[in-house]
Protein backbone atom coordinates (compact mmCIF):
# COMPACT_ATOMS: atom_id res chain seq x y z
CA UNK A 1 104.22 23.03 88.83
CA UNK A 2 102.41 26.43 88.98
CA UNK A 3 103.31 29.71 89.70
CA UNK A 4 100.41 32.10 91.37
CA UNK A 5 100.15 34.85 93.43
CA UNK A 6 100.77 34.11 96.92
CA UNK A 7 97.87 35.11 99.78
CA UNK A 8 98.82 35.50 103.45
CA UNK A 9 97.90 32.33 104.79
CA UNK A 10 100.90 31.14 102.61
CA UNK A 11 103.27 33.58 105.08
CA UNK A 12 104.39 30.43 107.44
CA UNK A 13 105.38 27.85 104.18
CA UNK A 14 107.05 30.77 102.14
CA UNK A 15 108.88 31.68 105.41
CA UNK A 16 109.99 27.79 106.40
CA UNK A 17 111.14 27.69 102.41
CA UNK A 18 113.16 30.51 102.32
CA UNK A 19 114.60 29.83 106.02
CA UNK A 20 115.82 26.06 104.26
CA UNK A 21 117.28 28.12 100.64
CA UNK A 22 119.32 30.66 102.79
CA UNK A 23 120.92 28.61 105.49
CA UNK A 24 123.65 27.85 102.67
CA UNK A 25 124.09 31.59 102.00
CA UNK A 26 124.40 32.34 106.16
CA UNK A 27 127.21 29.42 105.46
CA UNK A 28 128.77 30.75 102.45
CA UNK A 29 129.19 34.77 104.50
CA UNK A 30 129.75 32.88 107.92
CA UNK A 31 126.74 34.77 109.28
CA UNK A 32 123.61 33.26 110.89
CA UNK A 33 121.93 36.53 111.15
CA UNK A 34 121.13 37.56 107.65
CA UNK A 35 117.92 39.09 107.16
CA UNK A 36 116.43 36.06 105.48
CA UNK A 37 116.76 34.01 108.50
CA UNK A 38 115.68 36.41 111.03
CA UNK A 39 112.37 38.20 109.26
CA UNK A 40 109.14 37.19 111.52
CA UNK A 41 106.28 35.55 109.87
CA UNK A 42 104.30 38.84 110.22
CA UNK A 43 107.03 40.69 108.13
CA UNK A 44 106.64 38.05 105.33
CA UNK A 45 102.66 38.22 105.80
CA UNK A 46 103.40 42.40 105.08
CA UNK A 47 105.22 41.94 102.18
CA UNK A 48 102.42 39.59 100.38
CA UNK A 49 99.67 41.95 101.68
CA UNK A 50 102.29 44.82 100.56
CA UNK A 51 103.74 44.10 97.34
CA UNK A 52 103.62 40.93 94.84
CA UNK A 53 104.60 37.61 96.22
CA UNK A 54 104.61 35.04 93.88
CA UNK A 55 104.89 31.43 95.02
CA UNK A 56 105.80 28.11 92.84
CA UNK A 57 103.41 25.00 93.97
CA UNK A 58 104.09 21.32 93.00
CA UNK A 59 101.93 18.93 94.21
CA UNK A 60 100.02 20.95 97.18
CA UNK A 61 103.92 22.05 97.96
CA UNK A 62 105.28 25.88 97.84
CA UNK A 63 108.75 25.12 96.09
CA UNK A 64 109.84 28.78 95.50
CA UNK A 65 108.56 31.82 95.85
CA UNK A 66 110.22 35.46 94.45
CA UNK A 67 108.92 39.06 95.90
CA UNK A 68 108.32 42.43 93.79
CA UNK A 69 107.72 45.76 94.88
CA UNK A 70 107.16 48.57 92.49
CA UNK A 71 108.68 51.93 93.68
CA UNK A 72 108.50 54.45 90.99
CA UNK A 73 108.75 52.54 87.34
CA UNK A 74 111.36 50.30 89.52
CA UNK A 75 109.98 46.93 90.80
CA UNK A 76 112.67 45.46 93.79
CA UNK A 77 112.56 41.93 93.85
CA UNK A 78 113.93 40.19 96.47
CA UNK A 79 113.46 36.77 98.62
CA UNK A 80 114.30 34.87 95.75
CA UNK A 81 113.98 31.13 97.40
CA UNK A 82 113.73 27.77 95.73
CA UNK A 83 113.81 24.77 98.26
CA UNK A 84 117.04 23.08 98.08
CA UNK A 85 116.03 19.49 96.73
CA UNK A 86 114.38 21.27 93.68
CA UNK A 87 117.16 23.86 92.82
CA UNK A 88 118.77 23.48 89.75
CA UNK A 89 115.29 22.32 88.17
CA UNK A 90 114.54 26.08 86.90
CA UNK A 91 112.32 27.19 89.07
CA UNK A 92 114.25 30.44 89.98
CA UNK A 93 114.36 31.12 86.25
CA UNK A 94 110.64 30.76 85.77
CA UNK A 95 109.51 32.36 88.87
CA UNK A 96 111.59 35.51 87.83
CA UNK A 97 110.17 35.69 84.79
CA UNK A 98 106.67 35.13 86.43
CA UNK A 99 107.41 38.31 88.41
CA UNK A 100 108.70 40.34 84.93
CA UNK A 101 105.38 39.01 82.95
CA UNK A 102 103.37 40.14 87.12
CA UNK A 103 104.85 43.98 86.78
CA UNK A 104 104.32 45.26 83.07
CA UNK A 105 104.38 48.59 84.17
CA UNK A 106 108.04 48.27 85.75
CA UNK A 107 110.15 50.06 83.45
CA UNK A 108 113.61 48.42 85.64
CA UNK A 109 113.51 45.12 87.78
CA UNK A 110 116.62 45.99 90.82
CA UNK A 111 118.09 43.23 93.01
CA UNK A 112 121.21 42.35 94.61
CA UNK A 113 123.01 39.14 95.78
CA UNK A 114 126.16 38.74 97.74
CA UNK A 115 129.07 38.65 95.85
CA UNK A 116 130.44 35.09 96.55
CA UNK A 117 126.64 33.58 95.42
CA UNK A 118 128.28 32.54 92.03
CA UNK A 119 125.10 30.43 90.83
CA UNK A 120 122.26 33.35 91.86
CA UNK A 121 124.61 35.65 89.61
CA UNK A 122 124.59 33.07 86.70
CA UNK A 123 121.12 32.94 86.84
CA UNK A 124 120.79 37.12 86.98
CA UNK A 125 123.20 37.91 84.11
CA UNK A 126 121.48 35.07 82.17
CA UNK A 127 118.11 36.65 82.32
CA UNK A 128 119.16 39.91 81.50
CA UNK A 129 120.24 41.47 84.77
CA UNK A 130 123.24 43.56 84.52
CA UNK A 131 125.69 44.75 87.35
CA UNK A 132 125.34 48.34 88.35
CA UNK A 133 127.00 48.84 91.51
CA UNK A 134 128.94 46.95 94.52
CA UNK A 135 128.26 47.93 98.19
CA UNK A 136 130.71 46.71 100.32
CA UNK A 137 128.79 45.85 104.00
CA UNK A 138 131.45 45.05 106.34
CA UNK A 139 134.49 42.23 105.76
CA UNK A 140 133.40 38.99 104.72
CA UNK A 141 130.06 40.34 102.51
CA UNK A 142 130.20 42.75 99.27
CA UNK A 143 126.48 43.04 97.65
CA UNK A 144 126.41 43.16 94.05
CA UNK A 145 123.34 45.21 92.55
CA UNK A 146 121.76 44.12 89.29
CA UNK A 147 118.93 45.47 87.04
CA UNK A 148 117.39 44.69 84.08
């Protein structure tokens, strides 16, 4: 497996993947509509021309991919995805720390994750991440913000 820098003719894969890892997050918050699911293929192709989109290949296959943006000495990482037969293999874990090693001159890493997603939390506080705030968005979904 390798971890590189993802280009925009990756856009349509790295949107399929991450469509697959958050269908069981739109089940865990009973919502279909979370912004994972419904960003276009040119909003993913923005944020690799944008920002830094890393992708994790196995075999000609994207397997995960993890987004940074610096703002400030702040890089905001989101669209953490790993596809769902290879989670639990560490790929989340090394493509985060791809993404640290990707933005030396980030002084913070920010993210947030809902607040039932016990495992993405594990993995958060485990490399580091530490709660800073909760932001409660309506009934059934409470976003927990982490930085490291």
């Amino acid at each position: 497996m390798e971890i590189q820098r993802a280009e925009e003719a990756d856009a349509g894969e790295i949107l399929t993947l991450q469509r697959a890892a958050y269908v069981t997050e739109a089940q865990l918050y009973g919502d279909p509509f979370i912004p994972p699911l419904v960003e276009s293929l040119q909003q993913v192709r923005e944020a690799i021309r944008d920002g830094v989109v890393l992708k994790a290949v196995d075999a000609g296959r994207v397997v995960g991919s993890v987004r940074g943006r610096l703002s400030g000495a702040t890089c905001r990482v989101g669209r953490l995805v790993v596809a769902p037969d290879r989670q639990g293999d560490g790929l989340g874990t090394a493509l985060l720390r791809a993404l640290h090693e990707q933005v030396p001159e980030a002084s913070a890493f920010d993210l947030f994750t809902g607040h039932l997603s016990d495992g993405n939390l594990r993995l958060y506080r485990r490399l580091g991440y530490r709660e800073t705030r909760r932001e409660r968005m309506d009934d059934h979904l409470t976003l927990v913000h982490l930085r490291r």
